[in-house]
Protein backbone atom coordinates (compact mmCIF):
# COMPACT_ATOMS: atom_id res chain seq x y z
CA UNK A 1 20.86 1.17 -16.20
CA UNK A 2 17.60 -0.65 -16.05
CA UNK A 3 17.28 -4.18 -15.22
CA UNK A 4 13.94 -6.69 -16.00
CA UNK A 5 12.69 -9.57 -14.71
CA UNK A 6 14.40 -12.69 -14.86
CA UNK A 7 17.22 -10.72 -16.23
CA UNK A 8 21.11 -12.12 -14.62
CA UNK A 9 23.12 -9.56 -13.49
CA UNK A 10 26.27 -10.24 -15.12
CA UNK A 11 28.28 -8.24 -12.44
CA UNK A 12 28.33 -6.15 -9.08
CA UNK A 13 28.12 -2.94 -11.42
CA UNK A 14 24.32 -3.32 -11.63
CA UNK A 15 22.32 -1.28 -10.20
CA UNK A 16 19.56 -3.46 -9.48
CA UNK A 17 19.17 -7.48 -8.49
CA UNK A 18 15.54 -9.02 -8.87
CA UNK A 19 14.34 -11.79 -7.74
CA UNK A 20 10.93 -13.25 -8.64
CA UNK A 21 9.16 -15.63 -5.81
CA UNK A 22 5.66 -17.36 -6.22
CA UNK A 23 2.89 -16.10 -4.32
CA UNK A 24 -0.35 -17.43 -4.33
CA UNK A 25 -2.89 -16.62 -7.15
CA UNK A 26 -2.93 -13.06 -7.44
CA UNK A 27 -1.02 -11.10 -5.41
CA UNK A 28 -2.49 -7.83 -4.28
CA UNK A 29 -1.67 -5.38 -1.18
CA UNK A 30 1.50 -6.29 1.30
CA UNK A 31 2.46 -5.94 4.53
CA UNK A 32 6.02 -6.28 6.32
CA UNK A 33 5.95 -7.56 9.90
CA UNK A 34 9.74 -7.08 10.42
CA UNK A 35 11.05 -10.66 9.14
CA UNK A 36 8.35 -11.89 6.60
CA UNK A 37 6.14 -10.27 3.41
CA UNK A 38 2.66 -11.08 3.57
CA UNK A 39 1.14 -10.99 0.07
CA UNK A 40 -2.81 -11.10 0.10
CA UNK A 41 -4.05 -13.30 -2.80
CA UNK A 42 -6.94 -11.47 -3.97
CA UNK A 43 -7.74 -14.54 -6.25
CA UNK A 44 -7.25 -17.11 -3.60
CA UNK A 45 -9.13 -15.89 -0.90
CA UNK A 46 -5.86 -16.38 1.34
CA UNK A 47 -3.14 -14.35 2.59
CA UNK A 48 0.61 -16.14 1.76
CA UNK A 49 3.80 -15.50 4.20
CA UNK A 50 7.23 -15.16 2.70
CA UNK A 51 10.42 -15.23 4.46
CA UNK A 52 12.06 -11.95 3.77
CA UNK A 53 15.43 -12.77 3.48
CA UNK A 54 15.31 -15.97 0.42
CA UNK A 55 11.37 -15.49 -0.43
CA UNK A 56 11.00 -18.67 0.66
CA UNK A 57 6.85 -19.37 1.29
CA UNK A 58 6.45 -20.07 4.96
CA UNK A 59 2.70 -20.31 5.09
CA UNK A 60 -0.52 -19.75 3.50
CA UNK A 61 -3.48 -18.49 5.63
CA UNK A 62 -7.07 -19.21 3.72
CA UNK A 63 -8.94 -16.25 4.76
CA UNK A 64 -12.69 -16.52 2.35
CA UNK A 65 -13.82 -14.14 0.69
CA UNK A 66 -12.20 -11.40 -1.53
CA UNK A 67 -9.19 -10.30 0.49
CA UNK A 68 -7.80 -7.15 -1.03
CA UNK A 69 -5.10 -4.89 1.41
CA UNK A 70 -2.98 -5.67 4.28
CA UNK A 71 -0.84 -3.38 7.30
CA UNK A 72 0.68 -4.50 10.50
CA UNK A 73 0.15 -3.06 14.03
CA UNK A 74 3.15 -4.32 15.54
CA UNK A 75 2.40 -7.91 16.44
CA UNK A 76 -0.50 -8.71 13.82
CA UNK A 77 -1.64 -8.72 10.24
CA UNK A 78 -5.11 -6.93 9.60
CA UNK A 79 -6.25 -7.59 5.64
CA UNK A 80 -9.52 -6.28 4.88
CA UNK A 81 -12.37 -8.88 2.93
CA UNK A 82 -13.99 -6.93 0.36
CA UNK A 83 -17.67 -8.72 -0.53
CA UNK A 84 -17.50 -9.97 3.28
CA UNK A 85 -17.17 -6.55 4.79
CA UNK A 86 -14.41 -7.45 7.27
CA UNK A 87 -11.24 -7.12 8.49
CA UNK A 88 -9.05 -10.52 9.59
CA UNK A 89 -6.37 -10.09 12.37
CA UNK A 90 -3.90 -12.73 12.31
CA UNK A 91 -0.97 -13.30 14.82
CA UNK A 92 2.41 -12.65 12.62
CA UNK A 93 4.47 -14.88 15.15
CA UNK A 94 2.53 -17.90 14.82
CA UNK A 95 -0.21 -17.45 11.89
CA UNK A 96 -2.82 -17.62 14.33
CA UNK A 97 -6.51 -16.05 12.71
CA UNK A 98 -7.60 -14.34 16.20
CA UNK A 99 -10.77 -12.45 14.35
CA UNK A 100 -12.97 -11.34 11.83
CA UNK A 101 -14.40 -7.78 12.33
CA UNK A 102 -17.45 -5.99 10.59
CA UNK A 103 -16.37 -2.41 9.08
CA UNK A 104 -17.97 -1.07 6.41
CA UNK A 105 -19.40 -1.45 2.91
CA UNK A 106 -16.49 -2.74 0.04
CA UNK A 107 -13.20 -2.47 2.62
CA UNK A 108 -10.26 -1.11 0.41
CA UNK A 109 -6.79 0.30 1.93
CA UNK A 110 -6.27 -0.01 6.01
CA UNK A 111 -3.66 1.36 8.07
CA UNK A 112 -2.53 1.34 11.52
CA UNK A 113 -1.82 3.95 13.49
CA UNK A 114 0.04 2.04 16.18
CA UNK A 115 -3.01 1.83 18.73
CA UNK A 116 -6.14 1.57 16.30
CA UNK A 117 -6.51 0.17 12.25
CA UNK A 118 -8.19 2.41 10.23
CA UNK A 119 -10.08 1.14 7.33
CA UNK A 120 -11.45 2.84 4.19
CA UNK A 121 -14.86 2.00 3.15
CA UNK A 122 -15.36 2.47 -0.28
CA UNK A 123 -19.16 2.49 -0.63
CA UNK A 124 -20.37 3.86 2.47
CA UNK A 125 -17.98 6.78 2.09
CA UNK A 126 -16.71 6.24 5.75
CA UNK A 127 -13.42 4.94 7.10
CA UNK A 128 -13.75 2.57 10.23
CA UNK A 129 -11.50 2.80 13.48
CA UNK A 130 -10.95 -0.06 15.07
CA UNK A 131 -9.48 -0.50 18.11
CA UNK A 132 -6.20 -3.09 17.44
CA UNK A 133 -6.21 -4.88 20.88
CA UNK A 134 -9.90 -6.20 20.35
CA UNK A 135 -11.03 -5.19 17.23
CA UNK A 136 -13.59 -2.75 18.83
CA UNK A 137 -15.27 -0.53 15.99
CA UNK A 138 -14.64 2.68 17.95
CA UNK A 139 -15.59 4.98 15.03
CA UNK A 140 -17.32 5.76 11.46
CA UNK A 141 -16.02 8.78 9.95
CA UNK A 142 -17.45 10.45 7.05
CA UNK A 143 -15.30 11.61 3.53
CA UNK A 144 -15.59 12.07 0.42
CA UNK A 145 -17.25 9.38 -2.40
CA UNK A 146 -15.44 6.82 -3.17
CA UNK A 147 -12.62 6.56 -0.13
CA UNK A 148 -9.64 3.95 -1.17
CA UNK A 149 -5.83 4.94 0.01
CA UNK A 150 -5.04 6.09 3.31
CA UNK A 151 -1.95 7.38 5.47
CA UNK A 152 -1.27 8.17 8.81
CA UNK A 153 1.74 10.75 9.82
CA UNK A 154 1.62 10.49 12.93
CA UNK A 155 -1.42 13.08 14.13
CA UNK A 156 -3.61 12.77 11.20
CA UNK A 157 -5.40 9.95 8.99
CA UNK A 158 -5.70 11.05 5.15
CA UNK A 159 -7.66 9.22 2.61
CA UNK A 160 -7.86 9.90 -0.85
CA UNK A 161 -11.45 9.99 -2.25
CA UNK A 162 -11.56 8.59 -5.36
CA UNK A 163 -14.33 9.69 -7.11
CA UNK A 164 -14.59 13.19 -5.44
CA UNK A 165 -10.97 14.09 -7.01
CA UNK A 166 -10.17 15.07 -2.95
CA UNK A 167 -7.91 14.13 -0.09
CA UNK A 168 -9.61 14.38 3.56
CA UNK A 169 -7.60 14.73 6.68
CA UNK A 170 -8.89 14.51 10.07
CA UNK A 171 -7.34 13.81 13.55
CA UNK A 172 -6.44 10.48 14.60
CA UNK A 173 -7.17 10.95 17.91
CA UNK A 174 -10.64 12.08 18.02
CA UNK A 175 -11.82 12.32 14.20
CA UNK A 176 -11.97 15.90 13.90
CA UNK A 177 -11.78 17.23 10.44
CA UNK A 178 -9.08 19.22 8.99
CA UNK A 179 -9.33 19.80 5.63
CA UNK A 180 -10.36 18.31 2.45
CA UNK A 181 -8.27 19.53 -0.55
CA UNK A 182 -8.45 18.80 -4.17
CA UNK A 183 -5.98 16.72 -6.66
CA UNK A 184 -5.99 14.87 -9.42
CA UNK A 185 -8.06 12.26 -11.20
CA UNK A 186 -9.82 9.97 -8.81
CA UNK A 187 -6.84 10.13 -6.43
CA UNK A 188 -6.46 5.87 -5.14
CA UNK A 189 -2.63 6.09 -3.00
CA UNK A 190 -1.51 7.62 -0.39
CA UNK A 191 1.69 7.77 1.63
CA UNK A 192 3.85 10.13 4.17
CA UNK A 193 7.55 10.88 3.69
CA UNK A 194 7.83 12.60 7.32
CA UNK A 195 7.03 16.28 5.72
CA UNK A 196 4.76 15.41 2.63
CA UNK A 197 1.60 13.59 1.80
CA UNK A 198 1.74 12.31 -1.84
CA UNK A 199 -0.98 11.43 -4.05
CA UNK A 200 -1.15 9.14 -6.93
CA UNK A 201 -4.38 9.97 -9.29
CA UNK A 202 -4.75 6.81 -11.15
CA UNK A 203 -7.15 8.09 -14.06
CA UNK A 204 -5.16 11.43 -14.02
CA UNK A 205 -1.79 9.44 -14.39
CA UNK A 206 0.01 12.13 -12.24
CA UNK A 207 1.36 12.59 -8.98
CA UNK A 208 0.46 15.58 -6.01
CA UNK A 209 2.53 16.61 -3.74
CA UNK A 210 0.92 18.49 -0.29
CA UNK A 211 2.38 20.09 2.13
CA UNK A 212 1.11 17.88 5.74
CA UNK A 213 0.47 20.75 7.75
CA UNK A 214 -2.02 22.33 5.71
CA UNK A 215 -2.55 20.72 2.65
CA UNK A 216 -0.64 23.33 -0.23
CA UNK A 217 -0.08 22.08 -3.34
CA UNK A 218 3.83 22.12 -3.39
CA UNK A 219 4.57 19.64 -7.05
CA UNK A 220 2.26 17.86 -9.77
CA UNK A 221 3.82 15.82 -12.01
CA UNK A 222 3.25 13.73 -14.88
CA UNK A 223 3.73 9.64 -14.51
CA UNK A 224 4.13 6.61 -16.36
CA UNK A 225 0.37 5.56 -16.90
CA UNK A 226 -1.62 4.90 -14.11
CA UNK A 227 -0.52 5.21 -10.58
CA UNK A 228 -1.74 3.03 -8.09
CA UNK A 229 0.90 2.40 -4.62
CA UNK A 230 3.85 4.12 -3.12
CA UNK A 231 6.74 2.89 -0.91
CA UNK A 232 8.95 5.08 1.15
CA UNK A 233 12.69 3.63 1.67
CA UNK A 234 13.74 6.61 3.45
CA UNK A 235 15.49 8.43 0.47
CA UNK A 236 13.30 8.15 -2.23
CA UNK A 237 9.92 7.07 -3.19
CA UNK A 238 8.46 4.50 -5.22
CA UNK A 239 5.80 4.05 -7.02
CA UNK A 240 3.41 1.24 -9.19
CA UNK A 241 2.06 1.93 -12.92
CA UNK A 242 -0.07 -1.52 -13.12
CA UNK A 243 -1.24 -1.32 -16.87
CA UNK A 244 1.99 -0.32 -17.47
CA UNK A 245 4.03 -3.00 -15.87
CA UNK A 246 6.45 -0.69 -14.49
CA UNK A 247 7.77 0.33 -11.16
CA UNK A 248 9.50 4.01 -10.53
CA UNK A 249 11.86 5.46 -8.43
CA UNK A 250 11.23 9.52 -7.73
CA UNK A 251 13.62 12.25 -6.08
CA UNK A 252 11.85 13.23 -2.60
CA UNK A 253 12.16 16.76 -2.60
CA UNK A 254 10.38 16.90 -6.13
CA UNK A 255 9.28 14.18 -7.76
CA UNK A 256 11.83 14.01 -10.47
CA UNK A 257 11.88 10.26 -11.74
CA UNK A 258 15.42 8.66 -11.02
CA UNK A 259 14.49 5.23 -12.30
CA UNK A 260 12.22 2.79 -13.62
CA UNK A 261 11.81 -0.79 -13.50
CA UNK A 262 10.30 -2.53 -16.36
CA UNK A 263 8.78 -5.68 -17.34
CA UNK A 264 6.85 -6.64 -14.06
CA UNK A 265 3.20 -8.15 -14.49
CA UNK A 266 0.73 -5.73 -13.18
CA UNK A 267 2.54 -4.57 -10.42
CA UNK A 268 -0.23 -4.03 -7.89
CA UNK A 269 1.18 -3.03 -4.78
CA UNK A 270 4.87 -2.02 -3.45
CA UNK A 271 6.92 -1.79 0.04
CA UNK A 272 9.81 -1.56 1.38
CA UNK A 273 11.90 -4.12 3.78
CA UNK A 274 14.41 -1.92 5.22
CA UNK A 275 17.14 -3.08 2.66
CA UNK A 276 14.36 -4.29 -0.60
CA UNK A 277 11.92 -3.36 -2.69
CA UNK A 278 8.82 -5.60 -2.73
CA UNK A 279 5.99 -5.41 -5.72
CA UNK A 280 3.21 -7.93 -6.08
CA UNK A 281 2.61 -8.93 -9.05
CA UNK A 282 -1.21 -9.48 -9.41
CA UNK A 283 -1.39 -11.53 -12.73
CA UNK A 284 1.79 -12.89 -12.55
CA UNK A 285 1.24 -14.65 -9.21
CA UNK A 286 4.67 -13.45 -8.02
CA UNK A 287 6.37 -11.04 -5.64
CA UNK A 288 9.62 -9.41 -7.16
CA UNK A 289 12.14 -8.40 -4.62
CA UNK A 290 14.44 -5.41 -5.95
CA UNK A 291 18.08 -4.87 -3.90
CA UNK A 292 20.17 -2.12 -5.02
CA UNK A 293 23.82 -2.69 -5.45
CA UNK A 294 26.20 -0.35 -5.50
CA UNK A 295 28.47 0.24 -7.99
């Protein structure tokens, strides 16, 4: 049973309740920072904070140029400013901007690793390591053309390439390489279950599955339309279709879809809470919160 927006949920029976909350003008990437859901508005040139548990909008952080993607270290929010070629770091406890930092040409994705933010520069076909206590550019590393999604599992960055059709992994620690391996159609997200690395190839509208510890191809499978953003909840993964307005739910061991939810409004980016799924909704100016219930 499939549930859309704005839909009531007549009973507890349902398997899904969604919630719709405003979110600044154009939603785009997401972070978590343990209580609150920071939507970047890619149209706004701000980043908006939501309280987790009601979606109530606790703040709104102008940040100037284009901002586009979002992580948290631990204690801050890093969002990377495409046109600008920065990355802003901004204290989650208080909202405090404590930096801008240079990185490289059109910033995409960015991920921390705990220690360091690593950022994927799309034009200079680098990704940038900064340190996360100062913002210190520590390293350039070179990849494929086109870098835009990357993971970290918990030795190794990987970053999909978009227009080389590739996936590179190197060492976190010290940048050495360890293998670039091919997939799909100019390959945009990334993510790591704790054994995988999956792949979503937007223009190939299909999903790889590797094998982390040396980069097999273990599944390929058809999605949607075009995938774009995955989120992990522990079980199961989940994963954006923007032109098709949907959200799905896949088996971990294989890919096999277990649900989708329709009728969301270019769903741009997805995570997960700990207890909800969170997409931004790009041109709806929303973020929908999805809570299963059991039946």
């Amino acid at each position: 049973m499939y549930f859309s927006i704005g839909t009531l949920i007549p009973s507890a029976a349902a398997d899904n309740i969604i919630e719709n909350f405003p979110a600044g003008n154009g939603p785009l990437g997401m972070a978590y920072d343990g209580a609150n859901i920071w939507a970047v508005d890619y149209d706004g040139a701000s980043v908006t904070k939501l309280r987790a548990s009601d979606g109530v909008v606790l703040d709104t952080i102008p940040l100037g140029g284009i901002p586009y993607w979002a992580t948290f270290d631990g204690e801050n929010i890093w969002v990377t400013v495409q046109l600008d070629n920065v990355v802003t770091k901004i204290r989650a406890s208080d909202d405090t901007v404590l930096g801008t930092f240079p990185v490289g040409t059109i910033p995409e994705r960015l991920v921390s690793d705990g220690a360091n933010i690593w950022v994927a520069n799309y034009t200079d076909n680098t990704v940038t390591k900064l340190r996360a206590s100062d913002g210190a550019r520590l390293q350039d590393i070179s990849v494929g053309q086109g870098p835009w999604g990357i993971a970290f599992d918990g030795t190794n960055i990987w970053v999909t390439n978009s227009t080389s059709n590739t996936v590179t992994k190197f060492r976190a620690s010290d940048g050495a390489p360890r293998g670039t391996f091919n997939v799909g159609a100019f390959p945009i997200g990334v993510v790591f279950d704790g054994a995988k690395i999956w792949v979503a190839n937007s223009s190939g509208h299909s999903v790889d599955i590797l094998r982390a510890v040396d980069g097999s191809l273990l599944t390929h499978f058809r999605t949607d339309g075009e995938p774009s953003c995955f989120a992990f909840d522990g079980a199961q993964m989940w994963l954006t279709h923007d032109t098709k307005n949907t959200v799905t739910k896949h088996r971990l061991r294989d890919g096999v879809l277990l649900q989708r939810v329709q009728d969301l409004d270019y769903p741009a980016s997805v995570l997960f809470d700990g207890t909800s799924i969170w997409v931004a909704n790009l041109t709806g100016d929303t973020v929908s919160k999805i809570t299963h219930t059991e039946q």
